[in-house]
C-alpha atoms as a PDB file:
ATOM      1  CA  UNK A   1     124.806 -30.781 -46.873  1.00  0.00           C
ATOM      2  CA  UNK A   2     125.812 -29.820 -43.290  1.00  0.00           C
ATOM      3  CA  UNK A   3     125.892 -25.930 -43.233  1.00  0.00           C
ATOM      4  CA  UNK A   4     129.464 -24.551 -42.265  1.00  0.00           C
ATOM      5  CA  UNK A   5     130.463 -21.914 -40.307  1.00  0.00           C
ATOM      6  CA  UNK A   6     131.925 -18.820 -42.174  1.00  0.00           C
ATOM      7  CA  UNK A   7     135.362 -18.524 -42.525  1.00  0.00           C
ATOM      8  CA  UNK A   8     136.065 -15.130 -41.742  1.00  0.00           C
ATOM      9  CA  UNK A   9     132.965 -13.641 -39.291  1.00  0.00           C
ATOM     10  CA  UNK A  10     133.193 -10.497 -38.179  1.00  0.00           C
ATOM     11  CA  UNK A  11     134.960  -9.853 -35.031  1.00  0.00           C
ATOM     12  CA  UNK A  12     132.987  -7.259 -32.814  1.00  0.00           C
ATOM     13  CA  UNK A  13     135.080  -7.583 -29.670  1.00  0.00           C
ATOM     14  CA  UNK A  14     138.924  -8.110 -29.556  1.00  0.00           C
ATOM     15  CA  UNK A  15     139.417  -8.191 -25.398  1.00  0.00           C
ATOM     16  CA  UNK A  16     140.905 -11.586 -24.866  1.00  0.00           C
ATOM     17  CA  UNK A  17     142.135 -12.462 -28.919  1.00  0.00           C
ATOM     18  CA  UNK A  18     145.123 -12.866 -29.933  1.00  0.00           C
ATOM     19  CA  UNK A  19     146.083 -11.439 -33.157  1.00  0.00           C
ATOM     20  CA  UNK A  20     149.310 -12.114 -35.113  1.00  0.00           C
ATOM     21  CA  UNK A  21     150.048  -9.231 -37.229  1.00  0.00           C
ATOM     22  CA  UNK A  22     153.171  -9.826 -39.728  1.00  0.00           C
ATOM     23  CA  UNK A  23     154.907  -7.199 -41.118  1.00  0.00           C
ATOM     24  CA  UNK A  24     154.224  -4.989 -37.956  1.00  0.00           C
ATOM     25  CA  UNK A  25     157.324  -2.745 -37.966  1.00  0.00           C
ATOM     26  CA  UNK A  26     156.259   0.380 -40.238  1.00  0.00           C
ATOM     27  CA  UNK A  27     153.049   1.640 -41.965  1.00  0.00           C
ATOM     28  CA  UNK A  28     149.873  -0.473 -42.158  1.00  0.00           C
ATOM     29  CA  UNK A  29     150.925  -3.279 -40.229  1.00  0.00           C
ATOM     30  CA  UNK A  30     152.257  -0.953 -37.172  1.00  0.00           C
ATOM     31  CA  UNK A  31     149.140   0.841 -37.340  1.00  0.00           C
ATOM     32  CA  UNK A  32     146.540  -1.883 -37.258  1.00  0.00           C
ATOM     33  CA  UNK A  33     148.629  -3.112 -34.572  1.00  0.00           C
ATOM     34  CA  UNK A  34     148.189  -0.170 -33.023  1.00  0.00           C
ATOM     35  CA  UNK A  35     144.694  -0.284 -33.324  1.00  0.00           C
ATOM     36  CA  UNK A  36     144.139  -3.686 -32.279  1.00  0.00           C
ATOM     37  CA  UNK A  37     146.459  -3.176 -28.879  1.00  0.00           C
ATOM     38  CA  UNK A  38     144.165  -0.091 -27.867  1.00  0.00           C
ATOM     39  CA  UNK A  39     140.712  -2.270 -28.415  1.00  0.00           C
ATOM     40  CA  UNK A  40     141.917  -5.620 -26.379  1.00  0.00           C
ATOM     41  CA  UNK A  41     143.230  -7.633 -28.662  1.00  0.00           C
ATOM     42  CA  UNK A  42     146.563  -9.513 -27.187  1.00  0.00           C
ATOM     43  CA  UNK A  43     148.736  -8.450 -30.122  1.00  0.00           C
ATOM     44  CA  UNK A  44     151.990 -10.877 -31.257  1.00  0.00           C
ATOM     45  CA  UNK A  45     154.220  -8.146 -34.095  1.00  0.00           C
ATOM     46  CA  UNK A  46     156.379  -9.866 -36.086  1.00  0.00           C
ATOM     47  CA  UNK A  47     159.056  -8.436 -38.896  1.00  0.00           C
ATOM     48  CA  UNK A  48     162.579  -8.672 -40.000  1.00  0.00           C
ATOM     49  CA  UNK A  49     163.120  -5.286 -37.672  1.00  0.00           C
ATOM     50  CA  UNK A  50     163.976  -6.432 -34.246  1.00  0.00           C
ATOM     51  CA  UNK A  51     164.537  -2.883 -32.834  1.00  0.00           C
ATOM     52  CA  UNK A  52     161.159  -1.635 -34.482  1.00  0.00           C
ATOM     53  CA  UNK A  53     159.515  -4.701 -32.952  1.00  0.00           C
ATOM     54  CA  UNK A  54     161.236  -3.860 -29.241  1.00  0.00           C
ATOM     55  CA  UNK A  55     160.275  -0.554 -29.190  1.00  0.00           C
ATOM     56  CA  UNK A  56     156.498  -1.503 -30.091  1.00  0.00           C
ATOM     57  CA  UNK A  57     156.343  -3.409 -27.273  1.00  0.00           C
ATOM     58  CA  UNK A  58     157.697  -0.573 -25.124  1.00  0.00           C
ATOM     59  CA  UNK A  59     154.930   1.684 -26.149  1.00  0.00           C
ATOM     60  CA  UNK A  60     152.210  -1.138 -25.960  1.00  0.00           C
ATOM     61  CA  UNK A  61     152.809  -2.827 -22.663  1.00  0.00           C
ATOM     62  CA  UNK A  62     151.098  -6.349 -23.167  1.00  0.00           C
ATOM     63  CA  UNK A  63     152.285  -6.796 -26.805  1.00  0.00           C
ATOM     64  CA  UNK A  64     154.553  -9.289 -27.604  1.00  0.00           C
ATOM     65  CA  UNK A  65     157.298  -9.163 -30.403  1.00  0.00           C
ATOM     66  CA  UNK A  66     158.981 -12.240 -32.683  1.00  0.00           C
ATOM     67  CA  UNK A  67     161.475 -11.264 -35.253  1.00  0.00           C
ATOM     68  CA  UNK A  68     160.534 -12.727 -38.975  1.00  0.00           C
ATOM     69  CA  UNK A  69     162.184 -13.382 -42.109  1.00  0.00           C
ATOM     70  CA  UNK A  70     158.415 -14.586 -43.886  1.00  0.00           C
ATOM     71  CA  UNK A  71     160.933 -15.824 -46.921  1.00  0.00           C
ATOM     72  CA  UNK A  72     162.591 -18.231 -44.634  1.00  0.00           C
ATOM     73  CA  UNK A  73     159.912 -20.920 -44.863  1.00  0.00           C
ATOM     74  CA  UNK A  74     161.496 -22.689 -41.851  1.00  0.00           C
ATOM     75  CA  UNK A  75     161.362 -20.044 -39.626  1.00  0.00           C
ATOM     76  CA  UNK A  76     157.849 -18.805 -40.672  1.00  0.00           C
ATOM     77  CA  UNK A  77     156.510 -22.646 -38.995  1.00  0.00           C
ATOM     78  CA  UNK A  78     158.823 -22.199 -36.204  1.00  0.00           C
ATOM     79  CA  UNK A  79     156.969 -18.953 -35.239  1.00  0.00           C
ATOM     80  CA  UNK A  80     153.024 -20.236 -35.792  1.00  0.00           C
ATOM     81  CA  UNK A  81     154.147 -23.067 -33.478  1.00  0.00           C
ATOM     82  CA  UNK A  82     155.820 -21.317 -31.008  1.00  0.00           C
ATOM     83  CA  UNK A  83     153.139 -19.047 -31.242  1.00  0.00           C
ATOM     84  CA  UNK A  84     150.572 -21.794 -31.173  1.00  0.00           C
ATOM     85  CA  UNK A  85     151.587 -23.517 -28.395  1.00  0.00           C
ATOM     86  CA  UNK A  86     151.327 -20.755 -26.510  1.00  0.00           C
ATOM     87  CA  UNK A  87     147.597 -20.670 -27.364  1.00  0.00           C
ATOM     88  CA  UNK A  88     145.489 -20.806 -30.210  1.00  0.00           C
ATOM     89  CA  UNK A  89     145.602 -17.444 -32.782  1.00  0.00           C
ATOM     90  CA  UNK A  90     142.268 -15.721 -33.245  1.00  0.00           C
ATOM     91  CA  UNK A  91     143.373 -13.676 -36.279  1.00  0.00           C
ATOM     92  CA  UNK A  92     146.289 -13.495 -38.360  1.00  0.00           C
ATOM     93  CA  UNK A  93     147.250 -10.209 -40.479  1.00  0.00           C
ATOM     94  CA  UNK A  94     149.306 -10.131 -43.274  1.00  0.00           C
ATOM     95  CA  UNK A  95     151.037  -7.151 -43.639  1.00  0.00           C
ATOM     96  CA  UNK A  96     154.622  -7.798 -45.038  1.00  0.00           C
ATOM     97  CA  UNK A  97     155.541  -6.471 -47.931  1.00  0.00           C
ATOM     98  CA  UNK A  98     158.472  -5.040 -50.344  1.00  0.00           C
ATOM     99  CA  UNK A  99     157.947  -2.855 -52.863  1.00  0.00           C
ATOM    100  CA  UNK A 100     160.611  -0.532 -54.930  1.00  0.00           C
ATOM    101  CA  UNK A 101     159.375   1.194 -57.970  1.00  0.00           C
ATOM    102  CA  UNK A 102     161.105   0.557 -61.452  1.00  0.00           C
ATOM    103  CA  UNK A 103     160.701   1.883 -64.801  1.00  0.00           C
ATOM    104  CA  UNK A 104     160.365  -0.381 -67.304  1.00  0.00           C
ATOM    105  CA  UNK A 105     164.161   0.780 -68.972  1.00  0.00           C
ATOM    106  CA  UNK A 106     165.669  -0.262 -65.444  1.00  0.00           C
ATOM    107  CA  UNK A 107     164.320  -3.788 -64.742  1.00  0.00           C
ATOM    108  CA  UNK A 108     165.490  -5.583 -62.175  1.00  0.00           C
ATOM    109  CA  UNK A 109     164.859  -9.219 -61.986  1.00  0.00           C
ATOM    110  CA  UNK A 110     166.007  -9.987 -58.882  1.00  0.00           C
ATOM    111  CA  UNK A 111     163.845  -6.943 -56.772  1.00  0.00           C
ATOM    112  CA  UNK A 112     161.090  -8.199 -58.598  1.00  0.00           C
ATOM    113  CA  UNK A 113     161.534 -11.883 -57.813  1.00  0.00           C
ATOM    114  CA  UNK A 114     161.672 -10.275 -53.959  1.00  0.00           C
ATOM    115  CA  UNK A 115     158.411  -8.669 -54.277  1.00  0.00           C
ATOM    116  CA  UNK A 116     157.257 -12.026 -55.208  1.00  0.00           C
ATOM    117  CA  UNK A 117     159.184 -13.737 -52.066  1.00  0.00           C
ATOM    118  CA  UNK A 118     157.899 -11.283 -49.604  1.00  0.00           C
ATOM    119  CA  UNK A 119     154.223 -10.172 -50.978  1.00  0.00           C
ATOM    120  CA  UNK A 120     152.880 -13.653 -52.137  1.00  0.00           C
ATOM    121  CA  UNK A 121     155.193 -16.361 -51.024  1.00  0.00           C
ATOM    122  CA  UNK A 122     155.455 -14.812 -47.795  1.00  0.00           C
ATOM    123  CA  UNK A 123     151.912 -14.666 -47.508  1.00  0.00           C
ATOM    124  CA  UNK A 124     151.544 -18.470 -48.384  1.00  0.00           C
ATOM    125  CA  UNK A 125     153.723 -19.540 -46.025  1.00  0.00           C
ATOM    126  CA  UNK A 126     152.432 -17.640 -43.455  1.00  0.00           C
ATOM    127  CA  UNK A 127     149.087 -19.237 -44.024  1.00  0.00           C
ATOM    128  CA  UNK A 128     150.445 -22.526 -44.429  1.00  0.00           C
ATOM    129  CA  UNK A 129     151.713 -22.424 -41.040  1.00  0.00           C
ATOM    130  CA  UNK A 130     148.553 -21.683 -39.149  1.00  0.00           C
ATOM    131  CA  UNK A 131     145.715 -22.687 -41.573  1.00  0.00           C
ATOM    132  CA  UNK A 132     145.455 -26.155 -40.160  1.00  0.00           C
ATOM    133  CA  UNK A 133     144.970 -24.931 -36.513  1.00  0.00           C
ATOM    134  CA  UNK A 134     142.874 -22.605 -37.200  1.00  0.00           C
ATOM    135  CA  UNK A 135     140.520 -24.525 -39.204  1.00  0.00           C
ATOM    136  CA  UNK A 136     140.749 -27.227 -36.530  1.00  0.00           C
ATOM    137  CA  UNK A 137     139.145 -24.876 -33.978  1.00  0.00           C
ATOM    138  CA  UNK A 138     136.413 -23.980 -36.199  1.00  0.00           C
END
């Protein structure tokens, strides 16, 4: 048996990556951004928030915004390739996600089905769409 490279090793330098970090417009996914623009890495923010995306960019001169709907399956492939043919992605974070608490007297079906579209499917697609590519380059 031929002895594979890991999937995931550690990265110990970011100057010169590019990371893709969906779901960049608030909290974790802002901040790892953040993080990731101040050590190097050539950071790509995506999110549904255009203006949150914009003024990112301001602040980290480099950084590169693309609006996202990660439930529009469509649109998620039309930004990996974009992306992609641009140059090949050294890391892609997930960071999308919906959450609205409920009580289990108030359910709501369809919020919940959204958490679904946004925290898994989203996910899924997202991986979907640059999996191949990335496994391609080792």
């Amino acid at each position: 048996m031929p002895l594979l490279k890991p999937l995931n090793p550690p990265l110990q330098n970011w100057r010169g990556t590019t990371v893709w970090l969906v779901g960049a417009s608030t909290g974790i996914g802002q901040a790892t951004a953040s993080a990731l623009h101040a050590l190097g890495a050539q950071v790509v923010v995506s999110a549904r928030k255009a203006q949150a995306l914009d003024a990112f960019v301001q602040a980290h001169p480099g950084a590169r915004a693309l609006a996202l709907d990660v439930t529009d399956a469509q649109a998620v492939q039309a930004a990996a390739m974009q992306l992609q043919a641009r140059g090949p992605l050294d890391c892609v974070v997930y960071c999308a996600g919906h959450y609205q608490a409920m009580r289990a007297f108030a359910m709501d079906v369809p919020n919940m089905q959204r958490h679904m579209e946004v925290n898994y499917t989203g996910a899924l697609q997202v991986l979907n769409a640059v999996l191949p590519a990335m496994l391609a380059r080792g």
